[in-house]
C-alpha atoms as a PDB file:
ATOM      1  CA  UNK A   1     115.485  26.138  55.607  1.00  0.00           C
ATOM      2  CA  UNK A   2     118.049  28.920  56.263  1.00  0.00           C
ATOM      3  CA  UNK A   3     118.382  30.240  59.695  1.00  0.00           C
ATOM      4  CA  UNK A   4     117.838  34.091  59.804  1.00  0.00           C
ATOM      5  CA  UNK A   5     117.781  34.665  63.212  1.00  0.00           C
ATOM      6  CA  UNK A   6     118.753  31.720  65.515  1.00  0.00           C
ATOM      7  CA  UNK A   7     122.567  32.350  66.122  1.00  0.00           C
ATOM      8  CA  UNK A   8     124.735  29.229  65.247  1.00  0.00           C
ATOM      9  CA  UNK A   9     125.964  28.098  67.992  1.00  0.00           C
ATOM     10  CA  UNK A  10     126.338  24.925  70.145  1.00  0.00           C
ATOM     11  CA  UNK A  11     122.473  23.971  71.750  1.00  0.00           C
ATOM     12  CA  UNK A  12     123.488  20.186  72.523  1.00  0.00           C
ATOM     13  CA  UNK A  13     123.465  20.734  76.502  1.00  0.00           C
ATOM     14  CA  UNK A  14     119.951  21.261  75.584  1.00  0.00           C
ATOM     15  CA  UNK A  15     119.175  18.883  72.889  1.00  0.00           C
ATOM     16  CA  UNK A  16     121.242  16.016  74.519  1.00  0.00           C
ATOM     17  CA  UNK A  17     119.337  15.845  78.033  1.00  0.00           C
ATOM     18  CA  UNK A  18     122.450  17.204  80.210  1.00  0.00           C
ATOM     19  CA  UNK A  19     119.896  20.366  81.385  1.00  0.00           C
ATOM     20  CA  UNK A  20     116.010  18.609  80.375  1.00  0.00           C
ATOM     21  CA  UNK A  21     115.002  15.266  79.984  1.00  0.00           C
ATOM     22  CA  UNK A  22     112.864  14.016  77.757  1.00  0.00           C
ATOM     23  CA  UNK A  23     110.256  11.370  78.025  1.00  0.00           C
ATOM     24  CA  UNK A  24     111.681   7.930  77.497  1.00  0.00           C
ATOM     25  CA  UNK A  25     111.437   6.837  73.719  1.00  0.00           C
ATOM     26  CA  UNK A  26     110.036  10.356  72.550  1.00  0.00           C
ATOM     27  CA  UNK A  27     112.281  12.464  70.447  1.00  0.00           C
ATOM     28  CA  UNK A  28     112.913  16.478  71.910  1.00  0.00           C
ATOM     29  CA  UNK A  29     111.586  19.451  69.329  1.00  0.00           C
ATOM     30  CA  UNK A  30     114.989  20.419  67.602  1.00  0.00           C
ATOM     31  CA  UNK A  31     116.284  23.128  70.081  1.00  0.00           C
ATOM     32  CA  UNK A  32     117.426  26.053  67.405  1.00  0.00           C
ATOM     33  CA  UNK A  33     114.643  25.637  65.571  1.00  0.00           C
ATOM     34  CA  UNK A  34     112.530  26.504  68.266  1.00  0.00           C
ATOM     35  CA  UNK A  35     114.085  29.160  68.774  1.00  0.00           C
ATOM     36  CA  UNK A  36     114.068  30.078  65.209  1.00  0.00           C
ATOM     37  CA  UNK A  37     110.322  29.477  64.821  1.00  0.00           C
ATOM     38  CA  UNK A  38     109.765  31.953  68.240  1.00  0.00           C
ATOM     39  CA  UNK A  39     112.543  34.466  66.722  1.00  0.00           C
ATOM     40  CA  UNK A  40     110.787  35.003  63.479  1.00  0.00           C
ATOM     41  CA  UNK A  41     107.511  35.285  65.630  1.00  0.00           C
ATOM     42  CA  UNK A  42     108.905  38.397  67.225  1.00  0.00           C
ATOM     43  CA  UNK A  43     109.491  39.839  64.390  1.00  0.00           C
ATOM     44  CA  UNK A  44     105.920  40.366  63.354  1.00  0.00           C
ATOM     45  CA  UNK A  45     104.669  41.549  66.416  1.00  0.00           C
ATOM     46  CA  UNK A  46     104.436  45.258  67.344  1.00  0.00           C
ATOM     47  CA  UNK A  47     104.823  45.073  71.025  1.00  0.00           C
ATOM     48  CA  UNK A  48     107.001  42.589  72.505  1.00  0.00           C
ATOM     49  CA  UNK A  49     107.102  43.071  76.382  1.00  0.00           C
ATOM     50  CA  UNK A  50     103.687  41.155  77.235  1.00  0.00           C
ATOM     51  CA  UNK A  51     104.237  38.176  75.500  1.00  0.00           C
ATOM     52  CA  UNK A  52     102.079  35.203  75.962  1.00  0.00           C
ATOM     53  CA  UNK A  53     103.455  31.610  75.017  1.00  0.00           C
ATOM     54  CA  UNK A  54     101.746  28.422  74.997  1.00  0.00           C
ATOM     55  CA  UNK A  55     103.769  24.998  74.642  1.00  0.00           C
ATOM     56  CA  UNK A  56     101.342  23.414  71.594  1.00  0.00           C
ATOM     57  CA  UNK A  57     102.729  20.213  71.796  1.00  0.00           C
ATOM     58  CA  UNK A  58     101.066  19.049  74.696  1.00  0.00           C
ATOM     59  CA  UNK A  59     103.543  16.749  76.130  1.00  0.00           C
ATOM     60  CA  UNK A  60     106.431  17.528  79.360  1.00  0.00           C
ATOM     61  CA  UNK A  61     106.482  21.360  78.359  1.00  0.00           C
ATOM     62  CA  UNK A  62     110.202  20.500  76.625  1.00  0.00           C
ATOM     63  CA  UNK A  63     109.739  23.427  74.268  1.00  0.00           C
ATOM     64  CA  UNK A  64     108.822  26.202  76.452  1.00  0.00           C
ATOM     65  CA  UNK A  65     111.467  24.930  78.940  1.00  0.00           C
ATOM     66  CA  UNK A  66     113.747  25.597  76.441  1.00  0.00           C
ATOM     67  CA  UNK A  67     112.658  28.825  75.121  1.00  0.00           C
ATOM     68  CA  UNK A  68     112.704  29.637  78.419  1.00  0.00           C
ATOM     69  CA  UNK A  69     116.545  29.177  78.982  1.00  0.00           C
ATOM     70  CA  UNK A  70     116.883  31.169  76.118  1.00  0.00           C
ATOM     71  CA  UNK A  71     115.468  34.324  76.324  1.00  0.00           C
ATOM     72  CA  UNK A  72     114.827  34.612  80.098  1.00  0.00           C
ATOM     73  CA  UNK A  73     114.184  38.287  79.071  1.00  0.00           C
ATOM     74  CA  UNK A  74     110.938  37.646  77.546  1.00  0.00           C
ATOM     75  CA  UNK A  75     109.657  34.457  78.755  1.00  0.00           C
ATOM     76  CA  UNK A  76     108.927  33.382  82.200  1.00  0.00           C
ATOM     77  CA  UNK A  77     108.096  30.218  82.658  1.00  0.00           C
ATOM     78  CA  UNK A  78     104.974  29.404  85.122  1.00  0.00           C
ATOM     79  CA  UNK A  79     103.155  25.865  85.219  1.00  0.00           C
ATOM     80  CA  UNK A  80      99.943  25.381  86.228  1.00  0.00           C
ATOM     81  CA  UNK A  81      98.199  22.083  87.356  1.00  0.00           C
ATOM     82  CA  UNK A  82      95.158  20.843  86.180  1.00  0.00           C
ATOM     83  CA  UNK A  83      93.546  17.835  88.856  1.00  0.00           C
END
């Protein structure tokens, strides 16, 4: 896959657990990818100043997190508890 609008630079602060850790034996989403995948997204849409993200992956919220850190202009991160 070629990257079209991820810039290529240096995510390993991110993918290396110096900033997030990861569950214990459970590999991390591939950090520029994500933000690949949600880069491409934006293209499509129309209006992008009420976005609304959901974390599909159903685990410790790794990839929002880091979409988060990444484009604090558009995403802000809330969590909400479920007991």
């Amino acid at each position: 896959m070629q990257y079209k609008f991820s810039p290529n630079r240096n995510y390993q602060d991110l993918a290396a657990g110096r900033v997030i850790y990861g569950s214990a034996g459970m590999p991390n989403f591939p950090v520029r990818l994500a933000q690949e995948i949600f880069c491409r997204c934006l293209e499509y849409l129309p209006q992008k100043d009420s976005l609304v993200v959901y974390d599909p992956l159903c685990g410790s919220g790794y990839l929002l997190t880091v979409l988060g850190f990444l484009n604090p202009e558009l995403i802000r991160l809330f969590r909400w508890f479920r007991y």
